[in-house]
PDB file of N, CA and C in Angstrom:
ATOM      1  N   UNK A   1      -4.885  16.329   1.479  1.00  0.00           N
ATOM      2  CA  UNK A   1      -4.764  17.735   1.157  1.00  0.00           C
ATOM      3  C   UNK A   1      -4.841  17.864  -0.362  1.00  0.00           C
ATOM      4  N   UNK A   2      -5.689  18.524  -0.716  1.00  0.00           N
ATOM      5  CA  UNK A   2      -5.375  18.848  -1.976  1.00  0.00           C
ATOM      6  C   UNK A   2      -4.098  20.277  -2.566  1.00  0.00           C
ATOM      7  N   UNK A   3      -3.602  20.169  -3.904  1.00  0.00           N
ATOM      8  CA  UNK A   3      -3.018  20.616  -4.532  1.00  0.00           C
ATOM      9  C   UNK A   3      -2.855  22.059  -4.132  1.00  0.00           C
ATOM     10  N   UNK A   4      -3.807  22.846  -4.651  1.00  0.00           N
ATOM     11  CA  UNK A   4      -4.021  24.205  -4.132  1.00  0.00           C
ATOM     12  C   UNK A   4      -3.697  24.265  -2.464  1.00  0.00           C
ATOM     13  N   UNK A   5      -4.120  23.632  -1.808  1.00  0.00           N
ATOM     14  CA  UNK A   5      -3.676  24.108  -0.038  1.00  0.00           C
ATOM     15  C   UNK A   5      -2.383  23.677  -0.036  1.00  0.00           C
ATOM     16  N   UNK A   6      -1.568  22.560  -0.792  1.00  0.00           N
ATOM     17  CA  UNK A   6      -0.316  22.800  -0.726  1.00  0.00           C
ATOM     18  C   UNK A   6       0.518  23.619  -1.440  1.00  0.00           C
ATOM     19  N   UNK A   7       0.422  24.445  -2.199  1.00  0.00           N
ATOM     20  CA  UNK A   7       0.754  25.779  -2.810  1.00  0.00           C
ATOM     21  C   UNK A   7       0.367  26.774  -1.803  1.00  0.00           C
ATOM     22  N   UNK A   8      -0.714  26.635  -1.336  1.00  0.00           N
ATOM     23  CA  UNK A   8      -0.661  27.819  -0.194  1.00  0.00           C
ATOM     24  C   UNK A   8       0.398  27.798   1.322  1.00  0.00           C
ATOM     25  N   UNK A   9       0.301  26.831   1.383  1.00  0.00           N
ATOM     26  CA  UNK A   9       1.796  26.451   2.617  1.00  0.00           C
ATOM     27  C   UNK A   9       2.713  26.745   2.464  1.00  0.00           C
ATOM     28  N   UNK A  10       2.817  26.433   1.077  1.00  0.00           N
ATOM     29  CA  UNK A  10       4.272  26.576   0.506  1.00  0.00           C
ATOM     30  C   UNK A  10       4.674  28.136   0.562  1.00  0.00           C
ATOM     31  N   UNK A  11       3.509  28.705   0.394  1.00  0.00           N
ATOM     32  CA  UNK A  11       3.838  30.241   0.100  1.00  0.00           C
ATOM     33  C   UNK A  11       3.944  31.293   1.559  1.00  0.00           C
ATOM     34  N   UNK A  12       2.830  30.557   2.192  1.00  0.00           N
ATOM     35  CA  UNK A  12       2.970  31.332   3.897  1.00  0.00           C
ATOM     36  C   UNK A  12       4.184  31.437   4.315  1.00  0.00           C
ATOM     37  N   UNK A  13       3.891  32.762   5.092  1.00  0.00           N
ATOM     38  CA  UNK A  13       5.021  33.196   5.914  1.00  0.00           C
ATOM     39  C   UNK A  13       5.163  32.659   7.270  1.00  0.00           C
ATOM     40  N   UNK A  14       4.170  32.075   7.345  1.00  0.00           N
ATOM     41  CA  UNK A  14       4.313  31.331   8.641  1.00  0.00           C
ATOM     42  C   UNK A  14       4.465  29.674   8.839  1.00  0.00           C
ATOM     43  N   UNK A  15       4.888  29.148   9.444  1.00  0.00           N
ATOM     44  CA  UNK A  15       5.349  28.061   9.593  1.00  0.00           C
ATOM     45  C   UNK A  15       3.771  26.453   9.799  1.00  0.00           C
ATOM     46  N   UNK A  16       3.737  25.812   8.646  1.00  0.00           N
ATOM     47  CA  UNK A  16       1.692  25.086   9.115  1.00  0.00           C
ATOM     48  C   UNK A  16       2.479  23.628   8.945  1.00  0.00           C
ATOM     49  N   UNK A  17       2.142  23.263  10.004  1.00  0.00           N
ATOM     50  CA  UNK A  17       2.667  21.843  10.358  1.00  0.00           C
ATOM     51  C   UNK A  17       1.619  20.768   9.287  1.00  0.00           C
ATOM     52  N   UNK A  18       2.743  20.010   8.529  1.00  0.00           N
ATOM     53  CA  UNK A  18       2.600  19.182   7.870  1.00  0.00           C
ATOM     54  C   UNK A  18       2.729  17.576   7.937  1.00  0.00           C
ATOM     55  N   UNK A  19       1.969  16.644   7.521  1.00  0.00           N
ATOM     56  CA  UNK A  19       2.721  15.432   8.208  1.00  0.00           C
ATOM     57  C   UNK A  19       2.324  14.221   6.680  1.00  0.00           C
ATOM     58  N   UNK A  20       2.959  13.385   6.722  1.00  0.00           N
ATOM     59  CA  UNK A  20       3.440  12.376   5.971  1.00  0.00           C
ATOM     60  C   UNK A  20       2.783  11.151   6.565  1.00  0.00           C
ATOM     61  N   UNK A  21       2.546  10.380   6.597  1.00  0.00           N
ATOM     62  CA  UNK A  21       2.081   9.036   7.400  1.00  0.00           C
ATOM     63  C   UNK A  21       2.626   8.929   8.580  1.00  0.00           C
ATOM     64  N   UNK A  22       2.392  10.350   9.619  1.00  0.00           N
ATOM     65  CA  UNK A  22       2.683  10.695  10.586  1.00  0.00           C
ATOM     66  C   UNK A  22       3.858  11.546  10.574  1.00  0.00           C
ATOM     67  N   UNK A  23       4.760  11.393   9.698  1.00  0.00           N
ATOM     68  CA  UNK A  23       5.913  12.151  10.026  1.00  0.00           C
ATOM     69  C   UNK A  23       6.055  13.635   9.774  1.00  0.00           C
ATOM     70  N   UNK A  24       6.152  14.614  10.087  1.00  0.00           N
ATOM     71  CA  UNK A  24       6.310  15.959  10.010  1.00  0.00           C
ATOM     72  C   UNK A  24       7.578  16.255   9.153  1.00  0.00           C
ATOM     73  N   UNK A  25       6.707  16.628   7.946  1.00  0.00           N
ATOM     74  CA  UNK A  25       7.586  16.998   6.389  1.00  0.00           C
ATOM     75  C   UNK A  25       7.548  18.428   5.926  1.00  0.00           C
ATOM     76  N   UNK A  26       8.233  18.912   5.571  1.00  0.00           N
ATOM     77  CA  UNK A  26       8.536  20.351   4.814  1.00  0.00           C
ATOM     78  C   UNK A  26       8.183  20.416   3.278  1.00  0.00           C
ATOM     79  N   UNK A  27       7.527  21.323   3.131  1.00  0.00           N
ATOM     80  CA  UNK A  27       6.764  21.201   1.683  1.00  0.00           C
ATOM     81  C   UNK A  27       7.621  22.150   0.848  1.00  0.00           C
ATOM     82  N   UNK A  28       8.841  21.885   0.060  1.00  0.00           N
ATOM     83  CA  UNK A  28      10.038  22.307  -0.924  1.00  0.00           C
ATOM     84  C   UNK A  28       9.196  22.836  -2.089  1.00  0.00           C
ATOM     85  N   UNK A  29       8.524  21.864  -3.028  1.00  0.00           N
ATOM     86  CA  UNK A  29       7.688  22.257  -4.217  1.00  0.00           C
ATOM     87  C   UNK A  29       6.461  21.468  -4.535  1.00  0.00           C
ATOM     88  N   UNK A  30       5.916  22.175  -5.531  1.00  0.00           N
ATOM     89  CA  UNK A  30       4.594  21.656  -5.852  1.00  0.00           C
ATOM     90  C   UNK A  30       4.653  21.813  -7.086  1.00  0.00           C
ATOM     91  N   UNK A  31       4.309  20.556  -8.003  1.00  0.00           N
ATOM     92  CA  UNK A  31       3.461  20.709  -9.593  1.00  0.00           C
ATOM     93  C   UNK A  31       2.260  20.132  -9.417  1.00  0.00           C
ATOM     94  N   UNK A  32       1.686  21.692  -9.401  1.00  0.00           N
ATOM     95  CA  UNK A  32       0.318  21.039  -9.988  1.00  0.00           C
ATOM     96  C   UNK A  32      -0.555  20.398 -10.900  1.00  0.00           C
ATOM     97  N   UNK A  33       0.066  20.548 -11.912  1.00  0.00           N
ATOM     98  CA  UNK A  33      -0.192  19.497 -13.164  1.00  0.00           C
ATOM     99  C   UNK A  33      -0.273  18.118 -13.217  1.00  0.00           C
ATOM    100  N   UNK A  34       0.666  17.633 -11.980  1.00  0.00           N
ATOM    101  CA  UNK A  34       0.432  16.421 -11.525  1.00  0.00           C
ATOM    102  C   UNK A  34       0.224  16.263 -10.349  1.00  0.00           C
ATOM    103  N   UNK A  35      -0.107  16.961  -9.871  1.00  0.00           N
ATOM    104  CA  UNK A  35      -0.364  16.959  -8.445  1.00  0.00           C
ATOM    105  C   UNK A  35       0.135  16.453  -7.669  1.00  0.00           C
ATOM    106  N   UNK A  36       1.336  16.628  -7.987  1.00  0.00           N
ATOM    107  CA  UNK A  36       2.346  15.918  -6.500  1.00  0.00           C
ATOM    108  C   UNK A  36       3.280  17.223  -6.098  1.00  0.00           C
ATOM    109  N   UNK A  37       3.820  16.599  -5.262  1.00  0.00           N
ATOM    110  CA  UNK A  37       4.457  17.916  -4.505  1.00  0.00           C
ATOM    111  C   UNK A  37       5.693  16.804  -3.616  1.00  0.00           C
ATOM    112  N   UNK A  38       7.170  17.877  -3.664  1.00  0.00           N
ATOM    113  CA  UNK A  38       8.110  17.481  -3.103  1.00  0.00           C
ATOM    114  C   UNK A  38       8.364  17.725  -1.537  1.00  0.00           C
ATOM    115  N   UNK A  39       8.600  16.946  -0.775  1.00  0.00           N
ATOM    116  CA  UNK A  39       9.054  17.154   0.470  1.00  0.00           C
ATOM    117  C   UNK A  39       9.990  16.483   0.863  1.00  0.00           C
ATOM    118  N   UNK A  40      10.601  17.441   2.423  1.00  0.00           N
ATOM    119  CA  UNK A  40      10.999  16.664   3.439  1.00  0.00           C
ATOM    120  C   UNK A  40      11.279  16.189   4.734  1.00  0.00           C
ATOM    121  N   UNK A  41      11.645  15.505   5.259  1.00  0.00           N
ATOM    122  CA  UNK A  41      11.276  15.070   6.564  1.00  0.00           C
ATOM    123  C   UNK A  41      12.114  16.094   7.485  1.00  0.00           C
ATOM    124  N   UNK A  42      11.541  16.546   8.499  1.00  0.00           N
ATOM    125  CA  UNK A  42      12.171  18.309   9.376  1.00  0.00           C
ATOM    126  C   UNK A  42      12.889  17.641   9.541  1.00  0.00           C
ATOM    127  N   UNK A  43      13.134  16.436  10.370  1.00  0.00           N
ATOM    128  CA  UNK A  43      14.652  16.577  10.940  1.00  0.00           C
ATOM    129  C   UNK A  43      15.701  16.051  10.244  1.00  0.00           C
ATOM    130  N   UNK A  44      15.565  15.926   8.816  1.00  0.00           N
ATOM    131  CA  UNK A  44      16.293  15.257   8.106  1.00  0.00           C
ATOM    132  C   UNK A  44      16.163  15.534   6.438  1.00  0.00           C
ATOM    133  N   UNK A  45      16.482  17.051   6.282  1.00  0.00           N
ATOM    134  CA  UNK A  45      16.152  16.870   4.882  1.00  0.00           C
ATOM    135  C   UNK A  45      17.160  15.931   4.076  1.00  0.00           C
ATOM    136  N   UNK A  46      18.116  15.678   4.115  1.00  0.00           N
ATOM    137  CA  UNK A  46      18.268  14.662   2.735  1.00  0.00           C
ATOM    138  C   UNK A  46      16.909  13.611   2.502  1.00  0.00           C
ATOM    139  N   UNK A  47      16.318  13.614   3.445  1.00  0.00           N
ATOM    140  CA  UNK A  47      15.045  12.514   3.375  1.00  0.00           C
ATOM    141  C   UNK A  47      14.252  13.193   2.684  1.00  0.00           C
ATOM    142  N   UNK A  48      14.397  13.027   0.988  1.00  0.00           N
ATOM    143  CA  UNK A  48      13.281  14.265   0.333  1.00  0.00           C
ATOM    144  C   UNK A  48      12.673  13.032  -0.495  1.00  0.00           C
ATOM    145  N   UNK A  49      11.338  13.393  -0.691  1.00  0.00           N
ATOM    146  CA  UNK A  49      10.254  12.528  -1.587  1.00  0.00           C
ATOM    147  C   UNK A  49       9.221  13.468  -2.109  1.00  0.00           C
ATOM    148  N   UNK A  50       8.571  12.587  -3.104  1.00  0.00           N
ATOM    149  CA  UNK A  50       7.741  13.086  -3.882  1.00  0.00           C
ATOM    150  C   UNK A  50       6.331  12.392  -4.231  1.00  0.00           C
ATOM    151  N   UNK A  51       5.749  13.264  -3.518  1.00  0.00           N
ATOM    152  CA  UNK A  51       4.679  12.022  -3.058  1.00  0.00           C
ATOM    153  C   UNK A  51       3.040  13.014  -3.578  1.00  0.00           C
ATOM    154  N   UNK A  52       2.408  12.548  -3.847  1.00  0.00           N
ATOM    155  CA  UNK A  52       0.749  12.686  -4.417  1.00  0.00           C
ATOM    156  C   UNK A  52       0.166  13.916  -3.013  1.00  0.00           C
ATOM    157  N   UNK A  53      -0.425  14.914  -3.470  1.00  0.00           N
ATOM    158  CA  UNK A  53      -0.885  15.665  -2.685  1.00  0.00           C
ATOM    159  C   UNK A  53      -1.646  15.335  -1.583  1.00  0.00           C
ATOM    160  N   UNK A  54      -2.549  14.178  -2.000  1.00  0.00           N
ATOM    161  CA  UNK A  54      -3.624  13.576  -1.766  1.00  0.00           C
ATOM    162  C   UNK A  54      -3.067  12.626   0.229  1.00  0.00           C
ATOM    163  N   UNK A  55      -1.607  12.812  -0.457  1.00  0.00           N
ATOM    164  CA  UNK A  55      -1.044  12.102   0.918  1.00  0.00           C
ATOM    165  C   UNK A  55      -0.558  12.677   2.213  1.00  0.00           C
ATOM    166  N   UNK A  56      -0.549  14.421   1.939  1.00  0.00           N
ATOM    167  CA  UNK A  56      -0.209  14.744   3.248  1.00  0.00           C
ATOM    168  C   UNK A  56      -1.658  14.995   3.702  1.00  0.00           C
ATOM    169  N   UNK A  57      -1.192  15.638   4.980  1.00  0.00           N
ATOM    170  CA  UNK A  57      -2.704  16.094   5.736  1.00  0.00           C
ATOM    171  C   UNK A  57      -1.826  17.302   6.624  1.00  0.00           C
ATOM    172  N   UNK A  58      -2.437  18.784   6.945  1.00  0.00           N
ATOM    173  CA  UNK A  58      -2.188  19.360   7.448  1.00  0.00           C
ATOM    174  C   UNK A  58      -2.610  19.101   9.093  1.00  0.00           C
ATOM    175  N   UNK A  59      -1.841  19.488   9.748  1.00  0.00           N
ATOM    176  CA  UNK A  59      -1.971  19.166  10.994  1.00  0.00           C
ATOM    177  C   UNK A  59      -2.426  20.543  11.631  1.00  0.00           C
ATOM    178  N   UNK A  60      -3.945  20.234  12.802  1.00  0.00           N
ATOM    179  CA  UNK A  60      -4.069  21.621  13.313  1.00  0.00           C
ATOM    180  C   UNK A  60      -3.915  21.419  14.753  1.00  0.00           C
TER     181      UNK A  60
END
């Protein structure tokens, strides 16, 4: 995923399933300047990371 589509998730009002190296993560923030973006794992947010845009993939 790039940068920009995760700023747009972030901003929807509706709920766009996200996933991590399979795992289904919640997208908290995004800097785009470096293009990473914070998440975390749904069923477990203390499980928060910060990981390269480049690494999620939206799920359809």
């Amino acid at each position: 995923m790039n940068v920009h589509r995760a700023q747009e998730i972030l901003a929807a009002d509706e709920k766009i399933e996200v996933s991590l190296n399979g795992l289904s993560v919640w997208i908290d923030s995004v800097d785009a300047a470096k293009s990473m973006v914070k998440v975390h794992v749904e069923e477990n947010p203390s499980d928060a990371r910060v990981v390269l845009a480049q690494e999620l993939e939206e799920v359809h």
